[in-house]
C-alpha atoms as a PDB file:
ATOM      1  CA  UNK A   1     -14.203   2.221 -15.801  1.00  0.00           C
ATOM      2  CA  UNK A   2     -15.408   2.951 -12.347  1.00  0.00           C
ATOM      3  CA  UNK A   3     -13.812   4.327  -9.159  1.00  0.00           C
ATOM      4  CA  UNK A   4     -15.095   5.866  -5.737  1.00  0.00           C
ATOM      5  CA  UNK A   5     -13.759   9.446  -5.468  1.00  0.00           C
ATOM      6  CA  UNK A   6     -14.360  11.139  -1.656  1.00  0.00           C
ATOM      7  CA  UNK A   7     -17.520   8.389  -1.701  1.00  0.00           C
ATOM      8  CA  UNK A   8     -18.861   8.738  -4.883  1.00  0.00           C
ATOM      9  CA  UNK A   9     -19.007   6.478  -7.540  1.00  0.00           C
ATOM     10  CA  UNK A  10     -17.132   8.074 -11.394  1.00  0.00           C
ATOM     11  CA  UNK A  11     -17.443   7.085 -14.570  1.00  0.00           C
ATOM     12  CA  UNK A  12     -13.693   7.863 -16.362  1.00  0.00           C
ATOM     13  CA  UNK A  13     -14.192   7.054 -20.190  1.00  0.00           C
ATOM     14  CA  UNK A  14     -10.490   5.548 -21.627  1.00  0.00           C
ATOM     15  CA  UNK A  15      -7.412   5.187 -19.498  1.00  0.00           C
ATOM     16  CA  UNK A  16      -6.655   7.810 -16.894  1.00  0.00           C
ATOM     17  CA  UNK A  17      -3.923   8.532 -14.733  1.00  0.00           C
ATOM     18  CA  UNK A  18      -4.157  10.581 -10.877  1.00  0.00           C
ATOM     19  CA  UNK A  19      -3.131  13.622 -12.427  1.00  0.00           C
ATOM     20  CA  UNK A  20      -5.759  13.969 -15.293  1.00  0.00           C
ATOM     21  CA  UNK A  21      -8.634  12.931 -13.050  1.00  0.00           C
ATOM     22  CA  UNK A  22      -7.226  16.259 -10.916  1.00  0.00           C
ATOM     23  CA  UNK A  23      -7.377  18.119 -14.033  1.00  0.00           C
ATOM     24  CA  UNK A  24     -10.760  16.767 -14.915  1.00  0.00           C
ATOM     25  CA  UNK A  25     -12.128  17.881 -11.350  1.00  0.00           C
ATOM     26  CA  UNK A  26     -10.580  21.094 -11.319  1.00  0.00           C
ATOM     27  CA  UNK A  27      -8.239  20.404  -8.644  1.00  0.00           C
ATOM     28  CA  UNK A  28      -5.173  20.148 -10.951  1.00  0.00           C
ATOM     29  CA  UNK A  29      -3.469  23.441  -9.876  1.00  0.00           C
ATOM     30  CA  UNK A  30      -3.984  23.149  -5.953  1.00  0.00           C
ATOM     31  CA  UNK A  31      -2.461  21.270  -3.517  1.00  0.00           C
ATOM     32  CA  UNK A  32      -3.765  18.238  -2.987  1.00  0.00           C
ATOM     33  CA  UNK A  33      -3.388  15.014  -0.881  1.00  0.00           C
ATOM     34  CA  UNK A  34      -4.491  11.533  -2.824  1.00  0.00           C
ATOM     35  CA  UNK A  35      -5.406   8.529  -1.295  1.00  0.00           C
ATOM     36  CA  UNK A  36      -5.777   5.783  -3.525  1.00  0.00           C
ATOM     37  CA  UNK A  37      -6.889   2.045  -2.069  1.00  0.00           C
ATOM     38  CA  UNK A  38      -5.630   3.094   1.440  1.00  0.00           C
ATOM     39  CA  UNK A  39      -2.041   4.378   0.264  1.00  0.00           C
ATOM     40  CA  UNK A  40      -0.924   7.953   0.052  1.00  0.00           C
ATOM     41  CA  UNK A  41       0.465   9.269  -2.926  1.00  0.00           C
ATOM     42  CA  UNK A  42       3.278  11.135  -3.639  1.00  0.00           C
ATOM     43  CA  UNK A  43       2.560  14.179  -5.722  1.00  0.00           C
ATOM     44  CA  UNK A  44       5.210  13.364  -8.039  1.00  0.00           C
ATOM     45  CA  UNK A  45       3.740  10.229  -8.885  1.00  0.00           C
ATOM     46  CA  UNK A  46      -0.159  11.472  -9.787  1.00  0.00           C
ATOM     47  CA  UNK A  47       1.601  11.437 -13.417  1.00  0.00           C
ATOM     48  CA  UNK A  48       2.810   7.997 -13.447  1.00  0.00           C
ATOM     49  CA  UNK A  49      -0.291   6.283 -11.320  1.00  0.00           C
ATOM     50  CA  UNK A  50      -2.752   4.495 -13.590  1.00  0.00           C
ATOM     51  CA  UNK A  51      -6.068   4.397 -12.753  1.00  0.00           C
ATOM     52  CA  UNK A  52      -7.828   1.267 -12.194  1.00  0.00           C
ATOM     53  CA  UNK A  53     -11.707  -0.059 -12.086  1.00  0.00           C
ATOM     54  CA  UNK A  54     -12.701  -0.051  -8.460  1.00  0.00           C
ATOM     55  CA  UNK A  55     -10.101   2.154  -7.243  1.00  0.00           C
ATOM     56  CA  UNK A  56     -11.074   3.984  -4.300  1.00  0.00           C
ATOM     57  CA  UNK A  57      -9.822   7.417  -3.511  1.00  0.00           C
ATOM     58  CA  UNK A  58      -9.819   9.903  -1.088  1.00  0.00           C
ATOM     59  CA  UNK A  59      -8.564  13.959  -2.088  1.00  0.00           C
ATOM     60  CA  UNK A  60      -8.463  16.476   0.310  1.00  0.00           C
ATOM     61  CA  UNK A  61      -7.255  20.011  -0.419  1.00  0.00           C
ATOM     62  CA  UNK A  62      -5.696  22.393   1.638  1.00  0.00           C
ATOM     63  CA  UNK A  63      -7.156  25.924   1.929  1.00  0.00           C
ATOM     64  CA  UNK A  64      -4.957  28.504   3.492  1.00  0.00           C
ATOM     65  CA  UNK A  65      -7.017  30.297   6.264  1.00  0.00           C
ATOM     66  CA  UNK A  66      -6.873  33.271   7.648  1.00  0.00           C
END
């Protein structure tokens, strides 16, 4: 399937939830804010969020500064 991450377009062999496409990015162990199709989602619900063909979503990360 395909979906937009941050504006560009993935490839995600198989069946994937919000919380394995952090893994698969790297991004699993930071904090994180998802958008997905113009809804924010809770981080206890990256688990239970199916992934879709088309969806769109926006992460951003936090970095703590100085």
């Amino acid at each position: 399937m395909r979906i937009i991450v941050n504006g560009e377009t993935r490839t995600i062999a198989g069946e994937a939830t919000v919380e394995v496409l952090l893994d698969t990015l790297g991004l699993g162990s930071r904090s994180v804010a998802v958008q997905r199709n113009q809804e924010i989602l809770s981080p206890a619900a990256y688990g239970a969020t199916e992934l879709a063909h088309g969806d769109m979503l926006e992460i951003v990360f936090f970095i703590r500064g100085i």
